[in-house]
N, C-alpha and C. Protein backbone atom coordinates (compact mmCIF):
# COMPACT_ATOMS: atom_id res chain seq x y z
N UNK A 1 -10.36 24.22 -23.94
CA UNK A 1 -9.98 24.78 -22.65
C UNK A 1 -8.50 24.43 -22.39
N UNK A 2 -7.47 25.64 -21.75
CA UNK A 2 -6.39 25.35 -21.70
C UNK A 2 -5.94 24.50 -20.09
N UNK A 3 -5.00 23.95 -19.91
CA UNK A 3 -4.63 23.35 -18.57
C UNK A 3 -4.74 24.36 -17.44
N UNK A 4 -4.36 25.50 -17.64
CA UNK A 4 -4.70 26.54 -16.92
C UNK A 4 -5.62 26.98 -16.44
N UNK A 5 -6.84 27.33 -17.72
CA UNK A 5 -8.10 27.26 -17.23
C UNK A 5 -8.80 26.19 -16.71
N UNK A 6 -8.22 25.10 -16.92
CA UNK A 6 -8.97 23.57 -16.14
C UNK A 6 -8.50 23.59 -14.38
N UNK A 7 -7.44 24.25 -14.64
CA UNK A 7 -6.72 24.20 -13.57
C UNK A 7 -7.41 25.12 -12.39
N UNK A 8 -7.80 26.22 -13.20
CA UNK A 8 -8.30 27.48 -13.15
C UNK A 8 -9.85 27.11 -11.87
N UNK A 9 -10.52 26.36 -13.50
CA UNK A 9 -12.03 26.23 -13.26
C UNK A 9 -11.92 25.03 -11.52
N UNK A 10 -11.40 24.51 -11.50
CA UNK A 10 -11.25 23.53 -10.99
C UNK A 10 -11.00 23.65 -9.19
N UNK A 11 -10.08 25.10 -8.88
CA UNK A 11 -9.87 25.61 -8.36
C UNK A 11 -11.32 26.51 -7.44
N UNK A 12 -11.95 26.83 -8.82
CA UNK A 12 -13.31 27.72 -8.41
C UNK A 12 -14.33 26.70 -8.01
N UNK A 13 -14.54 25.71 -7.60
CA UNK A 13 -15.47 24.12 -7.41
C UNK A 13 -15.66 24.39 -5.79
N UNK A 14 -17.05 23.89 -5.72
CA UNK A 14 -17.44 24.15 -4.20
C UNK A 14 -16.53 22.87 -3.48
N UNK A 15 -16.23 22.10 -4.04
CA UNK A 15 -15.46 20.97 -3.45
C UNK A 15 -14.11 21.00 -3.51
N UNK A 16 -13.71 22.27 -4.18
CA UNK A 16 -12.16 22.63 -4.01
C UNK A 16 -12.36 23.50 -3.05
N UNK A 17 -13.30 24.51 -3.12
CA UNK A 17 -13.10 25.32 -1.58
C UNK A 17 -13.84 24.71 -0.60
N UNK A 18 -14.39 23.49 -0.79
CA UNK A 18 -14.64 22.92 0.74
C UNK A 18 -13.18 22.49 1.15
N UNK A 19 -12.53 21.70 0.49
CA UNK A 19 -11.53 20.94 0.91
C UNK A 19 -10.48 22.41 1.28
N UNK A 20 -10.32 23.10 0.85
CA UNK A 20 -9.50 24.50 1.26
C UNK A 20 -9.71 24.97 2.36
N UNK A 21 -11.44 25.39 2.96
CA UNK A 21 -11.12 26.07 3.80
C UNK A 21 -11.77 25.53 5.23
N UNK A 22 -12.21 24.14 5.11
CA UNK A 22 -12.42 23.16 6.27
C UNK A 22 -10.86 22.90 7.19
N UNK A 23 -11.24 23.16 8.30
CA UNK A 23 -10.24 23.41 9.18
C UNK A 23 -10.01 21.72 9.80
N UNK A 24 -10.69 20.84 8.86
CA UNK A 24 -10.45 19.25 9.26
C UNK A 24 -9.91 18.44 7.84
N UNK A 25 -10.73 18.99 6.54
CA UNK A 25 -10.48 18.24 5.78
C UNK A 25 -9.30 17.70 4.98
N UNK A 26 -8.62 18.92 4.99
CA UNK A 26 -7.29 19.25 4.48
C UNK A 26 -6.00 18.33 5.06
N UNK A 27 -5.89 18.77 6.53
CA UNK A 27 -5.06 18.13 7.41
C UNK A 27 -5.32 16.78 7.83
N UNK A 28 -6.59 16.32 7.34
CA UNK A 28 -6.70 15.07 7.80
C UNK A 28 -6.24 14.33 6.14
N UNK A 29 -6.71 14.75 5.01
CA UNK A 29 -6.02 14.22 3.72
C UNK A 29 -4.47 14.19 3.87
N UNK A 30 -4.18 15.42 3.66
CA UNK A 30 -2.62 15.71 4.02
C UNK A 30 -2.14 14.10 4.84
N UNK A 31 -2.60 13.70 6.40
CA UNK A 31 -2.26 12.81 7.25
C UNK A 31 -2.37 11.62 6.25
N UNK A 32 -3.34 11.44 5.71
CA UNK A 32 -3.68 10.20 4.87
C UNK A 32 -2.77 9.58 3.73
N UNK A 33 -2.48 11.43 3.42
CA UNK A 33 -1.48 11.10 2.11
C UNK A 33 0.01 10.42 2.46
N UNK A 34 0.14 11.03 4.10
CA UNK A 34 1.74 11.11 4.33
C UNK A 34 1.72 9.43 4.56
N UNK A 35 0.65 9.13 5.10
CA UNK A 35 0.15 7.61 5.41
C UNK A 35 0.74 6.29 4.33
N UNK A 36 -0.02 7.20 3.39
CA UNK A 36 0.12 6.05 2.39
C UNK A 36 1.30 6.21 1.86
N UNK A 37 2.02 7.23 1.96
CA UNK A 37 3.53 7.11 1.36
C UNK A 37 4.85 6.51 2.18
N UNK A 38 4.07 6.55 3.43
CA UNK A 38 5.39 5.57 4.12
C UNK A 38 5.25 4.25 4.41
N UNK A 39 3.77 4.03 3.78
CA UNK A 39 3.81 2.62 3.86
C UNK A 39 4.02 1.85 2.28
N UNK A 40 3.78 2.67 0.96
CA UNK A 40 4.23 2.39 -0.16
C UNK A 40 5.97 2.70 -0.78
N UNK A 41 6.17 3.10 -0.19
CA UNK A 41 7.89 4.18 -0.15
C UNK A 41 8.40 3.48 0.75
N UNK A 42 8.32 3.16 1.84
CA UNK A 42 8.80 2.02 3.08
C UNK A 42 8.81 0.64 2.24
N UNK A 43 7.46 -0.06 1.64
CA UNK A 43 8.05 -1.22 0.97
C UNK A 43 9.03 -1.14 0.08
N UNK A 44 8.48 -0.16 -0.88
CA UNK A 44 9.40 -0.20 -1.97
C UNK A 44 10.94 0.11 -1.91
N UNK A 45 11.56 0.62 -0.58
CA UNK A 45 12.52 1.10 -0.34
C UNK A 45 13.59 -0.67 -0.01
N UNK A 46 12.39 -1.52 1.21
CA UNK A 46 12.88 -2.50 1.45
C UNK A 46 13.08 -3.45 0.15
N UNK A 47 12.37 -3.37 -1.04
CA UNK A 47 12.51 -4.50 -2.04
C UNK A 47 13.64 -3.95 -3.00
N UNK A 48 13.95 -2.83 -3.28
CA UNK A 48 15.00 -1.67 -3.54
C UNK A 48 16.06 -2.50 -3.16
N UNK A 49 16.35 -2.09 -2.03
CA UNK A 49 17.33 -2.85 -1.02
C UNK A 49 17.72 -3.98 -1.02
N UNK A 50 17.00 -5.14 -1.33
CA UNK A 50 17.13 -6.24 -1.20
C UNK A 50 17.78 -6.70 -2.93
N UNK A 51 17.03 -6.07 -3.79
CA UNK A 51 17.42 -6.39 -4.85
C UNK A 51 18.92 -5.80 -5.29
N UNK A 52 19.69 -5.01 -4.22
CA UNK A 52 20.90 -4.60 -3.98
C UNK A 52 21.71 -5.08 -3.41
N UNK A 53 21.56 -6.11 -2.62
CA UNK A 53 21.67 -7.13 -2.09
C UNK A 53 22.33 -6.36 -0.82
N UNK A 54 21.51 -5.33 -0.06
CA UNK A 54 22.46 -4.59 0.86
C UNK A 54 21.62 -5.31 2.24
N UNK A 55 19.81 -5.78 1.95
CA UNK A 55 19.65 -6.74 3.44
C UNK A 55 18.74 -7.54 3.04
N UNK A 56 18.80 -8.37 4.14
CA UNK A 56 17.68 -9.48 3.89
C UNK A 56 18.54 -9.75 3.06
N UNK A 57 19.94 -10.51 2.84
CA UNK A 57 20.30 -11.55 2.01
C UNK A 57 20.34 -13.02 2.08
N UNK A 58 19.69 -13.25 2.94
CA UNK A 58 19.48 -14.74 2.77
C UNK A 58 17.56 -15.16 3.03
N UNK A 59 17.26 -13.80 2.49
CA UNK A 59 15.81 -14.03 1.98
C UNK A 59 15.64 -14.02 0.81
N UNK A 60 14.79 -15.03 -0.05
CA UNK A 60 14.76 -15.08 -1.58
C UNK A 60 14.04 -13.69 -2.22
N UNK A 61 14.62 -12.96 -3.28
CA UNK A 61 14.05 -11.82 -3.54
C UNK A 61 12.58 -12.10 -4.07
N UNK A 62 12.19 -13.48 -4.38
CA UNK A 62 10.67 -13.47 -5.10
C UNK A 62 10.21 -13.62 -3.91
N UNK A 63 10.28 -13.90 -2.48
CA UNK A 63 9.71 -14.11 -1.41
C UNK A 63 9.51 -12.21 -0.77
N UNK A 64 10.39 -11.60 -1.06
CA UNK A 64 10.48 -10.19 -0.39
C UNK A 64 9.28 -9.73 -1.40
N UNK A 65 9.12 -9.82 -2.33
CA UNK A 65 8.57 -8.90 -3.84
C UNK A 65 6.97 -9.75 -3.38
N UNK A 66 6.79 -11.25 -3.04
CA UNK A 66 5.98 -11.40 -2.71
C UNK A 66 4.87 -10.55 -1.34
N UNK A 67 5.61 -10.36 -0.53
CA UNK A 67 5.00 -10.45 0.40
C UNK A 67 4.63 -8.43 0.58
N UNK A 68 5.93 -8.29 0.36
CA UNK A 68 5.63 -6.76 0.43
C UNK A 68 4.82 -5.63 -0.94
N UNK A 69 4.93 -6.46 -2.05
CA UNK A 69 3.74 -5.88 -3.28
C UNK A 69 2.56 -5.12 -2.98
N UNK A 70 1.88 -6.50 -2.00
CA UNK A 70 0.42 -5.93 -1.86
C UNK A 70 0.25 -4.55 -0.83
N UNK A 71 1.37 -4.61 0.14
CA UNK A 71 1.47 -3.16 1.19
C UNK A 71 1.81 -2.41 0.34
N UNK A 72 3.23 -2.22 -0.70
CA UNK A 72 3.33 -1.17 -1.92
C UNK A 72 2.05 -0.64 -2.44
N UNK A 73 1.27 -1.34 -3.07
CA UNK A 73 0.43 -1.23 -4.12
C UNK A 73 -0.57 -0.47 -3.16
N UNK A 74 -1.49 -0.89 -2.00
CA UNK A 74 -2.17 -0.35 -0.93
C UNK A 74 -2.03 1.10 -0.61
N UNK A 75 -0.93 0.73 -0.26
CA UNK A 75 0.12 2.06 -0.07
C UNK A 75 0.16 3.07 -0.77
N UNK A 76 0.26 2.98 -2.02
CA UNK A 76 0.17 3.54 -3.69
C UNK A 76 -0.82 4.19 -3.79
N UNK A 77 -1.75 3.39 -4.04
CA UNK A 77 -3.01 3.50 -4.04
C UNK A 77 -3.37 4.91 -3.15
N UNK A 78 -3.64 4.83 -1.81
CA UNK A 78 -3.86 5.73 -1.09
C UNK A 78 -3.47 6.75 -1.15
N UNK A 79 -2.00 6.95 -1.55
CA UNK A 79 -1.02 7.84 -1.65
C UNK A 79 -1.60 9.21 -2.94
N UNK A 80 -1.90 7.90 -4.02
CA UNK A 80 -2.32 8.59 -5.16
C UNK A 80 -3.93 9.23 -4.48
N UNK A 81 -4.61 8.88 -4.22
CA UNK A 81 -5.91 9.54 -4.05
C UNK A 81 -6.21 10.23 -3.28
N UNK A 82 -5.72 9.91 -2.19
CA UNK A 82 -5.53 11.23 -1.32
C UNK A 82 -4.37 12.48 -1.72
N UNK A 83 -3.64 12.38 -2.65
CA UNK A 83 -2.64 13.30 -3.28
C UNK A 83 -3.42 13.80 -4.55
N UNK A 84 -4.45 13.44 -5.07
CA UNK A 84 -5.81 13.93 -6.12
C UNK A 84 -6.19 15.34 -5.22
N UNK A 85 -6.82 14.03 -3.88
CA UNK A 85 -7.57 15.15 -3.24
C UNK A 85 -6.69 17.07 -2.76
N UNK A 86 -5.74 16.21 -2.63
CA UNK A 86 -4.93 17.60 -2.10
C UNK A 86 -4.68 18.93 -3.23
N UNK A 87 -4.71 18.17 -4.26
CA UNK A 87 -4.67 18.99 -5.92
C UNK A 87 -5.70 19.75 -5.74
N UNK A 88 -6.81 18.89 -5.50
CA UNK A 88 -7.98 19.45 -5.74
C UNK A 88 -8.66 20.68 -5.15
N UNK A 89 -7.54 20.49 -3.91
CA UNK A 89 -8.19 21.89 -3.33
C UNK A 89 -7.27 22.74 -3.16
N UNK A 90 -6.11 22.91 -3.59
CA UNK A 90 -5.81 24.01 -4.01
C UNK A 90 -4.69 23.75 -5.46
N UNK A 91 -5.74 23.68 -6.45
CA UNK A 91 -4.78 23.46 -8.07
C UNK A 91 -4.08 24.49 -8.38
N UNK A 92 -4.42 25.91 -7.86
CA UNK A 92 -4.32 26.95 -8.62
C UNK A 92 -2.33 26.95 -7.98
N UNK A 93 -2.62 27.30 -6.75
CA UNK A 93 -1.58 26.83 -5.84
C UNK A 93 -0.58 26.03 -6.60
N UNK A 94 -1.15 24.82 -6.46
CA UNK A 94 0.25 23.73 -6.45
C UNK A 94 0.38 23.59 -8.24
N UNK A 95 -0.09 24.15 -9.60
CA UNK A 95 0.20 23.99 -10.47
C UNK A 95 1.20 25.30 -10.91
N UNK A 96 1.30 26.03 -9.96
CA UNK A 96 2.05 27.53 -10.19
C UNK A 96 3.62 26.90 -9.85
N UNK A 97 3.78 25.71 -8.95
CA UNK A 97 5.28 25.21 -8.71
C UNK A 97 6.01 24.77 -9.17
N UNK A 98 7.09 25.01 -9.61
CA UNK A 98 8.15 24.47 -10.48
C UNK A 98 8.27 22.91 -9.37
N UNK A 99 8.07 22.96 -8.56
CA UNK A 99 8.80 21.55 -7.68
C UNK A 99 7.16 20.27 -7.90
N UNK A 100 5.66 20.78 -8.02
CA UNK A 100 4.93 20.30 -8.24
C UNK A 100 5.05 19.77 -9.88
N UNK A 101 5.45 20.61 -10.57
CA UNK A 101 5.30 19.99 -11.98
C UNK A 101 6.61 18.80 -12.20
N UNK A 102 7.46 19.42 -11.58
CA UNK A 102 8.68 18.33 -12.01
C UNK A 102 8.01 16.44 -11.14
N UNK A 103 7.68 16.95 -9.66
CA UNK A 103 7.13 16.21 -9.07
C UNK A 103 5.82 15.02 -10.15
N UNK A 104 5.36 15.79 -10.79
CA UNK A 104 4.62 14.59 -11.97
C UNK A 104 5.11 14.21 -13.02
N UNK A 105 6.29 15.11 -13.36
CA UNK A 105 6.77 14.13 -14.32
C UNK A 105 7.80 12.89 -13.70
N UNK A 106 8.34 12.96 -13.19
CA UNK A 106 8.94 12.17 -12.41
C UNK A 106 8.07 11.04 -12.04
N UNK A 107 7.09 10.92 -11.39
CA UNK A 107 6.06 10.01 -11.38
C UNK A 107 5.48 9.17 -12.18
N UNK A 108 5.57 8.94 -13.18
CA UNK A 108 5.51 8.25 -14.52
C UNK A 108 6.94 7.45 -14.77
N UNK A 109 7.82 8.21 -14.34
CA UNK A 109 9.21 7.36 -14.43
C UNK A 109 9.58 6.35 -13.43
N UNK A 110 8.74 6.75 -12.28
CA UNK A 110 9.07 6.04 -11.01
C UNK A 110 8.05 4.68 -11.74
N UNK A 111 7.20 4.78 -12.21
CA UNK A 111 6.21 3.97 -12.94
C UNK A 111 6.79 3.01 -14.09
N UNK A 112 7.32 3.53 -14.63
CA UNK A 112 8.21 3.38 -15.79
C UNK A 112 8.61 1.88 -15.36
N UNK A 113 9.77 2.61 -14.43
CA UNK A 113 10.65 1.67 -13.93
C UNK A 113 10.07 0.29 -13.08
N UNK A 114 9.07 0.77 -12.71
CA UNK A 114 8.53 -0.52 -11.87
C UNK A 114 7.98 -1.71 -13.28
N UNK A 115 7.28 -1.44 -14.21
CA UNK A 115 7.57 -1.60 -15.74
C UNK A 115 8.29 -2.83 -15.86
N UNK A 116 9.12 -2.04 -15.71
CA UNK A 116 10.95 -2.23 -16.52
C UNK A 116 11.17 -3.78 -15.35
N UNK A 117 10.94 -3.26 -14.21
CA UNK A 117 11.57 -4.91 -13.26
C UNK A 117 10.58 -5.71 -13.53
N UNK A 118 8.95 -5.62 -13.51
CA UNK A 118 8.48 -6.10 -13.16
C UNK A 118 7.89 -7.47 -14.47
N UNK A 119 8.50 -6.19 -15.95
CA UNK A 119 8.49 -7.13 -17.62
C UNK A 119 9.69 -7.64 -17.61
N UNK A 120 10.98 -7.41 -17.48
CA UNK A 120 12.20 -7.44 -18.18
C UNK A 120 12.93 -8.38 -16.80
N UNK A 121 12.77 -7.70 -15.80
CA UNK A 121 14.54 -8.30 -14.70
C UNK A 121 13.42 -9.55 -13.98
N UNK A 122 12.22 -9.31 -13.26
CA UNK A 122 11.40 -10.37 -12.30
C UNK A 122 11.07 -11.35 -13.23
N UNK A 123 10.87 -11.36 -14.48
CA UNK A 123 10.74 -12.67 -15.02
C UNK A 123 11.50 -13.51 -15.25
N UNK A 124 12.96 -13.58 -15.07
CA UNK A 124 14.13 -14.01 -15.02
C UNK A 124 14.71 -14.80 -13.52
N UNK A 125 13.58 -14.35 -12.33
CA UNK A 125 14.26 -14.50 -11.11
C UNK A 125 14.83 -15.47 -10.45
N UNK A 126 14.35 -16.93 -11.08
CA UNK A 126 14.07 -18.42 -10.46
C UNK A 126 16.08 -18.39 -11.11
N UNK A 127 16.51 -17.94 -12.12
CA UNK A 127 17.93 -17.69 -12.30
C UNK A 127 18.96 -17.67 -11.16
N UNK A 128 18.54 -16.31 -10.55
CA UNK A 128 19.32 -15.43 -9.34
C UNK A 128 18.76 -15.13 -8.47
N UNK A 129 17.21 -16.24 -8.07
CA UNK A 129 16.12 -15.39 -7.05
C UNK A 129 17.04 -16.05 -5.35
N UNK A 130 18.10 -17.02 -5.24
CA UNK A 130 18.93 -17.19 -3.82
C UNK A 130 20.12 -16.33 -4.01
N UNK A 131 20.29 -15.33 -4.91
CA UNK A 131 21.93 -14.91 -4.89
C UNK A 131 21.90 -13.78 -4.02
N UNK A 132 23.10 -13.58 -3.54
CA UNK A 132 23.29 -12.00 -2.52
C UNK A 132 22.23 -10.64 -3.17
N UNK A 133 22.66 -10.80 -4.22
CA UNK A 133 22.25 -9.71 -5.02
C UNK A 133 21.70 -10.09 -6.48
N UNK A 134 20.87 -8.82 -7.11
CA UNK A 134 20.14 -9.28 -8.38
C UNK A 134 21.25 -9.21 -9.34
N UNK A 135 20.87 -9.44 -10.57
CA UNK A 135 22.00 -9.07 -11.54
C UNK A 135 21.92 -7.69 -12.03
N UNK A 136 23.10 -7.26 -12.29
CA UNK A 136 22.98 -5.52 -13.10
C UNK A 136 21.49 -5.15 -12.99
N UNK A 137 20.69 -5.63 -14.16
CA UNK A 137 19.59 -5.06 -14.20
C UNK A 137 18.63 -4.60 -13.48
N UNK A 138 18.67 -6.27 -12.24
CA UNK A 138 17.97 -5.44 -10.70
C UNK A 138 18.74 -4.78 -10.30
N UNK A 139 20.00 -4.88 -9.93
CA UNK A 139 20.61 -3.66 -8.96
C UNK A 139 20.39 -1.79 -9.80
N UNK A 140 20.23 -1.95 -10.80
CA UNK A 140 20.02 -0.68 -11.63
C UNK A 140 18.48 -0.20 -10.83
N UNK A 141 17.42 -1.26 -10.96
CA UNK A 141 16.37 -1.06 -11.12
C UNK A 141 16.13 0.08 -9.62
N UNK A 142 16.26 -1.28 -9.05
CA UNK A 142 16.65 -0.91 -7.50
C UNK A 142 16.95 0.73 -7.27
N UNK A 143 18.08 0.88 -7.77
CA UNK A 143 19.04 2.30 -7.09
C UNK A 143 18.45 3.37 -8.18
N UNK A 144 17.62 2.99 -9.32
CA UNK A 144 16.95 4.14 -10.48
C UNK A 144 15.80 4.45 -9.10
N UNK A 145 14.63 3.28 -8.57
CA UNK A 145 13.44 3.18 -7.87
C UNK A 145 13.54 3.70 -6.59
N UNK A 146 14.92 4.19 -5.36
CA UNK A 146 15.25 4.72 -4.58
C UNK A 146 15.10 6.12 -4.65
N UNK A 147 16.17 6.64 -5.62
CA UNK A 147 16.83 7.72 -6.31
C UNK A 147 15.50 8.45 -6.55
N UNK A 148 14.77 8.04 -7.57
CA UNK A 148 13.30 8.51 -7.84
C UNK A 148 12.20 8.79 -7.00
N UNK A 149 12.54 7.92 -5.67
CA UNK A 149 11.62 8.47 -4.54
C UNK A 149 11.78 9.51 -3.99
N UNK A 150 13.04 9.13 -3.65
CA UNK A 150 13.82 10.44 -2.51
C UNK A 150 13.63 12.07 -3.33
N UNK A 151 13.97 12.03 -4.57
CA UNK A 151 13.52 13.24 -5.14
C UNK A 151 12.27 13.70 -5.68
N UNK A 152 11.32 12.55 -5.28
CA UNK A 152 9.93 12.64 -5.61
C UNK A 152 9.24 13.27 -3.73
N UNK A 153 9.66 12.53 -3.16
CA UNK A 153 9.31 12.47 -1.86
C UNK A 153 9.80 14.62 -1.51
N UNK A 154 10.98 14.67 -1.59
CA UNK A 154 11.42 16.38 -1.62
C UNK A 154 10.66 17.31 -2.43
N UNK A 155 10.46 16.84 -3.42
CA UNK A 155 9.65 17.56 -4.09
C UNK A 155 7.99 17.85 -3.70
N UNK A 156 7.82 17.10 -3.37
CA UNK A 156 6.43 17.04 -2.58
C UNK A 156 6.46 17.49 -1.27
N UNK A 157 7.37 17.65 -1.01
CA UNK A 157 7.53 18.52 0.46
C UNK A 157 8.05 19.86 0.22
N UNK A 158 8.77 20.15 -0.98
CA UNK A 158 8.67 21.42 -1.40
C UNK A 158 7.76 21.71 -1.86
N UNK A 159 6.68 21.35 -2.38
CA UNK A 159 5.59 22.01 -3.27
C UNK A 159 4.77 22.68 -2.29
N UNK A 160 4.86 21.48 -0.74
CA UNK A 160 4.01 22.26 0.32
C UNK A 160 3.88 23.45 0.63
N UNK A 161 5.49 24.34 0.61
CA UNK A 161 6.16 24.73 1.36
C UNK A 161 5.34 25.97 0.41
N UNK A 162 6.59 25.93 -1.17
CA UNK A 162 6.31 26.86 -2.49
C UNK A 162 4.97 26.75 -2.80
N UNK A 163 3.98 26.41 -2.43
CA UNK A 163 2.48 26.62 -2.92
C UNK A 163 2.21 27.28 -1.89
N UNK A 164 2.34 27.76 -0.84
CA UNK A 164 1.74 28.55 0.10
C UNK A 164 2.49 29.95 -0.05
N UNK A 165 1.54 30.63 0.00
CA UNK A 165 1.36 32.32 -0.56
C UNK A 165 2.74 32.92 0.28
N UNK A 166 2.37 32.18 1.33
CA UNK A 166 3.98 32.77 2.44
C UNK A 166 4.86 32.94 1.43
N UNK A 167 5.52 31.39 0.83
CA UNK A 167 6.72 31.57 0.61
C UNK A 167 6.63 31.44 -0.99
N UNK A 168 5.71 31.64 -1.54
CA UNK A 168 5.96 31.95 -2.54
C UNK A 168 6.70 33.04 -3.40
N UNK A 169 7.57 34.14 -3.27
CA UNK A 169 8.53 34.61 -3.14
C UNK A 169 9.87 33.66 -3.20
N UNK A 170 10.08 33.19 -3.10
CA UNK A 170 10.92 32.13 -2.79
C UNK A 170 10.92 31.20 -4.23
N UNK A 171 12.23 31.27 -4.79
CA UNK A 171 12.24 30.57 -6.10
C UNK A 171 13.36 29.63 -5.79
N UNK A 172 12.49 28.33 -6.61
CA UNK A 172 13.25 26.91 -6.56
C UNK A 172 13.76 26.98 -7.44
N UNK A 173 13.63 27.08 -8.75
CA UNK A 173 13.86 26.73 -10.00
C UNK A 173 14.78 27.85 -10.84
């Protein structure tokens, strides 16, 4: 079976057209999703930041990474499953978007990178964990993990827009 037709079949599911044409279910996921992204995108923006040494500089960065992880991850979490659910009910829709597909690949990189600080630059921290700022590697990490939101975050607000039949006419790409 091709992605298309999965995409396809998936689309035709009594639980894709429940979630489609319930005049609660949709908008209340949607709310859930936006939920969990400003509270996972809000941390991650503040530990971003910090490891840039632009605030909170005379807070230790393993103390910021401490405390705000578990709201990220929460955050994440939600973000991702209620952003399943939204696929789910209309795939046919949101896999036709040039701004939805770029939107997942990108997502793996935003992943990537969390990776990348969390093997390579945070194990190093007890080094530079009182300095203004991280070294190169966090400040990279940082401004790659911003950068990646903000055009993850647009993209997902374009897909809204370009998956609906309205404006589909309307080319991003």
């Amino acid at each position: 079976m091709s992605l298309v037709a999965l995409v396809h079949w998936i689309n035709e599911t009594a639980f894709s057209q429940y979630l489609r044409e319930s005049e609660l279910a949709f908008p209340l996921t949607e709310a859930i999703h936006l939920i969990g992204l400003g509270i996972s995108v809000g941390t991650i923006v503040w530990v971003d930041l910090r490891l840039m040494g632009k605030v909170m500089r005379d807070v230790r960065i393993s103390e910021v990474v401490s405390r705000l992880q578990p709201w990220a991850i929460g955050g994440f979490t939600v973000m991702m499953l209620s952003g399943l659910l939204l696929f789910l009910g209309k795939p046919d829709n949101y896999y036709s978007t040039a701004a939805f597909k770029l939107k997942m690949l990108l997502l793996p990189l935003a992943g990537l990178n969390v990776l990348v600080f969390h093997r390579r630059v945070f194990p190093n921290v007890a080094r530079w964990d009182e300095g203004v700022a991280a070294p190169w590697q966090g400040r990279m990490v940082g401004a790659v993990s911003m950068s990646l939101w903000i055009v993850i975050i647009v993209l997902g607000r374009w897909t809204a827009y370009f998956a609906d039949p309205l404006y589909r006419s309307m080319r991003l790409f």
